[in-house]
N, C-alpha and C. Protein backbone atom coordinates (compact mmCIF):
# COMPACT_ATOMS: atom_id res chain seq x y z
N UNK A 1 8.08 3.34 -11.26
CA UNK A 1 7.67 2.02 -10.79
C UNK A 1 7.54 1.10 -11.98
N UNK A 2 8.26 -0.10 -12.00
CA UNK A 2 7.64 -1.04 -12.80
C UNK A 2 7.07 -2.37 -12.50
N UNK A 3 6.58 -2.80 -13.27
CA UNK A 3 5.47 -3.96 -13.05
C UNK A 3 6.16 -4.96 -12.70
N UNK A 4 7.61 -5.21 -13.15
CA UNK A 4 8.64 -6.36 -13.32
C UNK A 4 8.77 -6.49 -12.06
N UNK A 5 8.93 -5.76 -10.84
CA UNK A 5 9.30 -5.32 -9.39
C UNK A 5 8.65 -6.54 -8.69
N UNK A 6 9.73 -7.87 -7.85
CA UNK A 6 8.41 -8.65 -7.11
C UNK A 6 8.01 -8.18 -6.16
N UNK A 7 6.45 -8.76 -5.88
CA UNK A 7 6.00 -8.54 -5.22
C UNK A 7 6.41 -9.54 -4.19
N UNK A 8 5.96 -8.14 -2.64
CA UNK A 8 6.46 -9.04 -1.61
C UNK A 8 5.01 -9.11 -0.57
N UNK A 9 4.80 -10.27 -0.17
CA UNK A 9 3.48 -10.63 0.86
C UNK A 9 3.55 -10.12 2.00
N UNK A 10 2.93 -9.72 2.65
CA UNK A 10 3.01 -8.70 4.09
C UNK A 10 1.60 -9.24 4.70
N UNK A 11 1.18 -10.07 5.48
CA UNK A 11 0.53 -10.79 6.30
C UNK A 11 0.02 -9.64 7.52
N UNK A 12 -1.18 -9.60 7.31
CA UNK A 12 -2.26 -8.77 7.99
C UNK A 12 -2.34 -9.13 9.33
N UNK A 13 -2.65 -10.28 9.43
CA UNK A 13 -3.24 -11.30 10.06
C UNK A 13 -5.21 -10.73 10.44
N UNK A 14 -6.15 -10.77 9.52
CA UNK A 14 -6.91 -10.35 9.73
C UNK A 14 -7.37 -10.54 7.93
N UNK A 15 -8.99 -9.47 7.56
CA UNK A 15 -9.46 -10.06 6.16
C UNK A 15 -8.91 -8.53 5.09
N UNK A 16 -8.87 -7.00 6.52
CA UNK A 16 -8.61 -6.03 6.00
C UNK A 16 -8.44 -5.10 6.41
N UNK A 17 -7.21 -4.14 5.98
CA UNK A 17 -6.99 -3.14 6.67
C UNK A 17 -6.98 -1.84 5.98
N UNK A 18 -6.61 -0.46 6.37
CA UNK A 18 -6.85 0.86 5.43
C UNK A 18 -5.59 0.69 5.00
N UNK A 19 -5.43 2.09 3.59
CA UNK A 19 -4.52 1.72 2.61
C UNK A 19 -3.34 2.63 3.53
N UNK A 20 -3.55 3.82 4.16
CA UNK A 20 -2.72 4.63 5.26
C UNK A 20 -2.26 3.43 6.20
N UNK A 21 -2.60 2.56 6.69
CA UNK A 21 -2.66 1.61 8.19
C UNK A 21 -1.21 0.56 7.46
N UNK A 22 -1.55 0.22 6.33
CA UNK A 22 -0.92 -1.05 5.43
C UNK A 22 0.92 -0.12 5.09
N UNK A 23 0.27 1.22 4.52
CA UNK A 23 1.68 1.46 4.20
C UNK A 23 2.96 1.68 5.55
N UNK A 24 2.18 2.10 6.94
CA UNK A 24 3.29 2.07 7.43
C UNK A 24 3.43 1.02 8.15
N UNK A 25 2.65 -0.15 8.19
CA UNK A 25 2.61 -1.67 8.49
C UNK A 25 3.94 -2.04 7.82
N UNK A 26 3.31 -2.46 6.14
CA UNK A 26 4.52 -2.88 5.76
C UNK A 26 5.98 -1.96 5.58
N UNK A 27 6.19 -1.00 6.44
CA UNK A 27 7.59 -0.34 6.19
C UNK A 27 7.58 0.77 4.99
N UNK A 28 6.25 0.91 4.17
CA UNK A 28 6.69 1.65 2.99
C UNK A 28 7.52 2.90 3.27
N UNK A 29 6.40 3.44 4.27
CA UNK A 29 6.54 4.63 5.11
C UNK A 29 6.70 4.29 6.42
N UNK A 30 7.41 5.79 7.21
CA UNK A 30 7.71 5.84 8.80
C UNK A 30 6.64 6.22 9.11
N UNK A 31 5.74 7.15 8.64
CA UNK A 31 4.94 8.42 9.57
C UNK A 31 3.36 8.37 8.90
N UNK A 32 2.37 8.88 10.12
CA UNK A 32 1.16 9.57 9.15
C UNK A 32 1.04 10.18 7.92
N UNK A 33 1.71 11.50 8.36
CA UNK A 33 2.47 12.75 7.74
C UNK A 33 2.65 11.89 6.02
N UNK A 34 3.58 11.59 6.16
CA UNK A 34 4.47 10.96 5.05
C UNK A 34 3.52 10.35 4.33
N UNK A 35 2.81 9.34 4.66
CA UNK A 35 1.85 8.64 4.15
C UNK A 35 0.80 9.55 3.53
N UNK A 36 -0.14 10.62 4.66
CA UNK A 36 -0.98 11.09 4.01
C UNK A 36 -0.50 11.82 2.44
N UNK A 37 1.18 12.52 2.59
CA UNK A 37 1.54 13.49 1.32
C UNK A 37 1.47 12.39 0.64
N UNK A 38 2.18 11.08 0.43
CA UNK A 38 2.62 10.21 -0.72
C UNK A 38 0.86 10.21 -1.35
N UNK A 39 -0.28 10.39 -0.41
CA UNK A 39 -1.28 9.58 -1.07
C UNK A 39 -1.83 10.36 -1.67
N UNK A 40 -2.16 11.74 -1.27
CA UNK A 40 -2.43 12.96 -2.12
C UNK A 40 -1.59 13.11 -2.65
N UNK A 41 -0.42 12.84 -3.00
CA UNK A 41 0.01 13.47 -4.58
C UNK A 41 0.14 12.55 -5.33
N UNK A 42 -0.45 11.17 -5.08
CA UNK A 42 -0.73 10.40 -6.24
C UNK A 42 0.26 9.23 -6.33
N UNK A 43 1.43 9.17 -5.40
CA UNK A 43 2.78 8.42 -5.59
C UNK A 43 2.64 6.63 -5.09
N UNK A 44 1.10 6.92 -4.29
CA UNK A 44 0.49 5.20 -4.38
C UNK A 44 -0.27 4.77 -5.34
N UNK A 45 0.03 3.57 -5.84
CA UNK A 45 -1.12 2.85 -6.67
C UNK A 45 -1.53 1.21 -5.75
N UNK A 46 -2.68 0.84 -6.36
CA UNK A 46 -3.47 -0.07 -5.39
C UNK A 46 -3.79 -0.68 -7.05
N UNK A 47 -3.32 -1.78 -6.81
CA UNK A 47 -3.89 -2.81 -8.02
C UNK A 47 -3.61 -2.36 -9.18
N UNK A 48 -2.48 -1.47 -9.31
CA UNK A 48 -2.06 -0.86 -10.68
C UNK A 48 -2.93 0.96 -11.18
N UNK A 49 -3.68 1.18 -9.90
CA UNK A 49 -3.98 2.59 -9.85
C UNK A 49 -3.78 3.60 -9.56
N UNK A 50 -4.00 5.06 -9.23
CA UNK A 50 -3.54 5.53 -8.24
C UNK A 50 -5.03 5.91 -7.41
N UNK A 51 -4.56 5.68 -6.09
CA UNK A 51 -5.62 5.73 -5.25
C UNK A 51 -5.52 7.09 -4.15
N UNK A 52 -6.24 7.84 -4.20
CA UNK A 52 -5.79 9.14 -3.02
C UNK A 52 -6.77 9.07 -1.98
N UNK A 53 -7.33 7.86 -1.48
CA UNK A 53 -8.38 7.60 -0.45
C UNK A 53 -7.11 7.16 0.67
N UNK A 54 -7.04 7.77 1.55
CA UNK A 54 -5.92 6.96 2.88
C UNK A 54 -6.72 5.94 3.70
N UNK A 55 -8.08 6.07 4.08
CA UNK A 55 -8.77 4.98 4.44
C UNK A 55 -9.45 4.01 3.49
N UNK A 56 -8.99 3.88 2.15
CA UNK A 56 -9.40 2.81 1.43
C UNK A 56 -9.22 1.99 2.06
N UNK A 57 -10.43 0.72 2.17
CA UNK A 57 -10.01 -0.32 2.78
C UNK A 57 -9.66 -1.73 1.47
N UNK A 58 -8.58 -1.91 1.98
CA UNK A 58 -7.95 -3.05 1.47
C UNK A 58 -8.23 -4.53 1.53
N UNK A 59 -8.20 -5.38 0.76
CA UNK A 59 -8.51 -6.86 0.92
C UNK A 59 -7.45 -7.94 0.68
N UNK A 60 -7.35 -9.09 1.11
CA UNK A 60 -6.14 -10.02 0.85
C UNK A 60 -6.53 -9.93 -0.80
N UNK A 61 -4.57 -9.93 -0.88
CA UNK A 61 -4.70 -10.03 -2.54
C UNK A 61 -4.38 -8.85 -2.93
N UNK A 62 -4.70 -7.63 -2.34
CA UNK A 62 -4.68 -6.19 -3.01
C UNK A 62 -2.83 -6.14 -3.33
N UNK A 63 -2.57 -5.42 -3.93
CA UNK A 63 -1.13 -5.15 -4.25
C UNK A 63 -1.24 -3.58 -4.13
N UNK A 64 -0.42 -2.97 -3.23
CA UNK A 64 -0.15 -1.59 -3.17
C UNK A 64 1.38 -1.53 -3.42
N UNK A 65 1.54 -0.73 -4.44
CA UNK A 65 3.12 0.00 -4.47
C UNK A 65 3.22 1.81 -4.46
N UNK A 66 4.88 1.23 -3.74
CA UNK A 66 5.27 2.67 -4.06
C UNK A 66 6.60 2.86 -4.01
N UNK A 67 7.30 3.76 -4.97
CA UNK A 67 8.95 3.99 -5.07
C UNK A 67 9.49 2.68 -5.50
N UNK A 68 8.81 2.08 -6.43
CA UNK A 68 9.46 0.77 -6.81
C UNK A 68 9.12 -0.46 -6.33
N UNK A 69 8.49 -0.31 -5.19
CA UNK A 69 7.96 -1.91 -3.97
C UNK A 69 6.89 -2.11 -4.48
N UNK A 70 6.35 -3.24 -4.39
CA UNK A 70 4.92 -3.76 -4.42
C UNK A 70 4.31 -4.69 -3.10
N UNK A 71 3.82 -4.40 -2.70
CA UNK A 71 3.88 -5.58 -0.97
C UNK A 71 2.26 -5.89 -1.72
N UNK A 72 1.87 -6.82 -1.37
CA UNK A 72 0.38 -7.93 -1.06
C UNK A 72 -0.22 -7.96 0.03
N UNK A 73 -1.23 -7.80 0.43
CA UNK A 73 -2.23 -7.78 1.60
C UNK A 73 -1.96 -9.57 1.67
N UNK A 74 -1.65 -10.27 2.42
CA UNK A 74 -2.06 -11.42 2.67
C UNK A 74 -2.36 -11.73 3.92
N UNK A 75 -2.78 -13.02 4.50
CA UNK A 75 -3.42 -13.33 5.60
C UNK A 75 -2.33 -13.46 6.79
């Protein structure tokens, strides 16, 4: 993943959602499944971290990537 990658805005419509709920919102992922492995083995980061909470809850503004994407929590 690099930092250079734009980011793309993905509209909630709401103030916040979980970090599992967001990835297969915005398309990262198809499945639960999929989502829960990417998050336990570390292959998401949240604001430039890696986060292994699947119900982290997220806020407008947050930036989650993965495999190269970066999407934005926005409104």
């Amino acid at each position: 993943m690099t930092d250079s990658a734009p980011i793309e805005d993905v509209p909630i419509g709401g103030d916040g959602i979980r970090l599992g709920q967001f990835l297969k919102f915005a398309g990262l992922l198809d499945s639960g499944g999929n989502v829960k492995e990417a998050i336990i083995d570390g292959y998401v980061t949240v604001n430039g971290e890696v986060d292994r909470r699947r119900g982290r809850q997220l806020q407008l503004g947050d930036v989650v990537a993965f495999e190269g994407r970066r999407v934005r929590v926005s409104p």
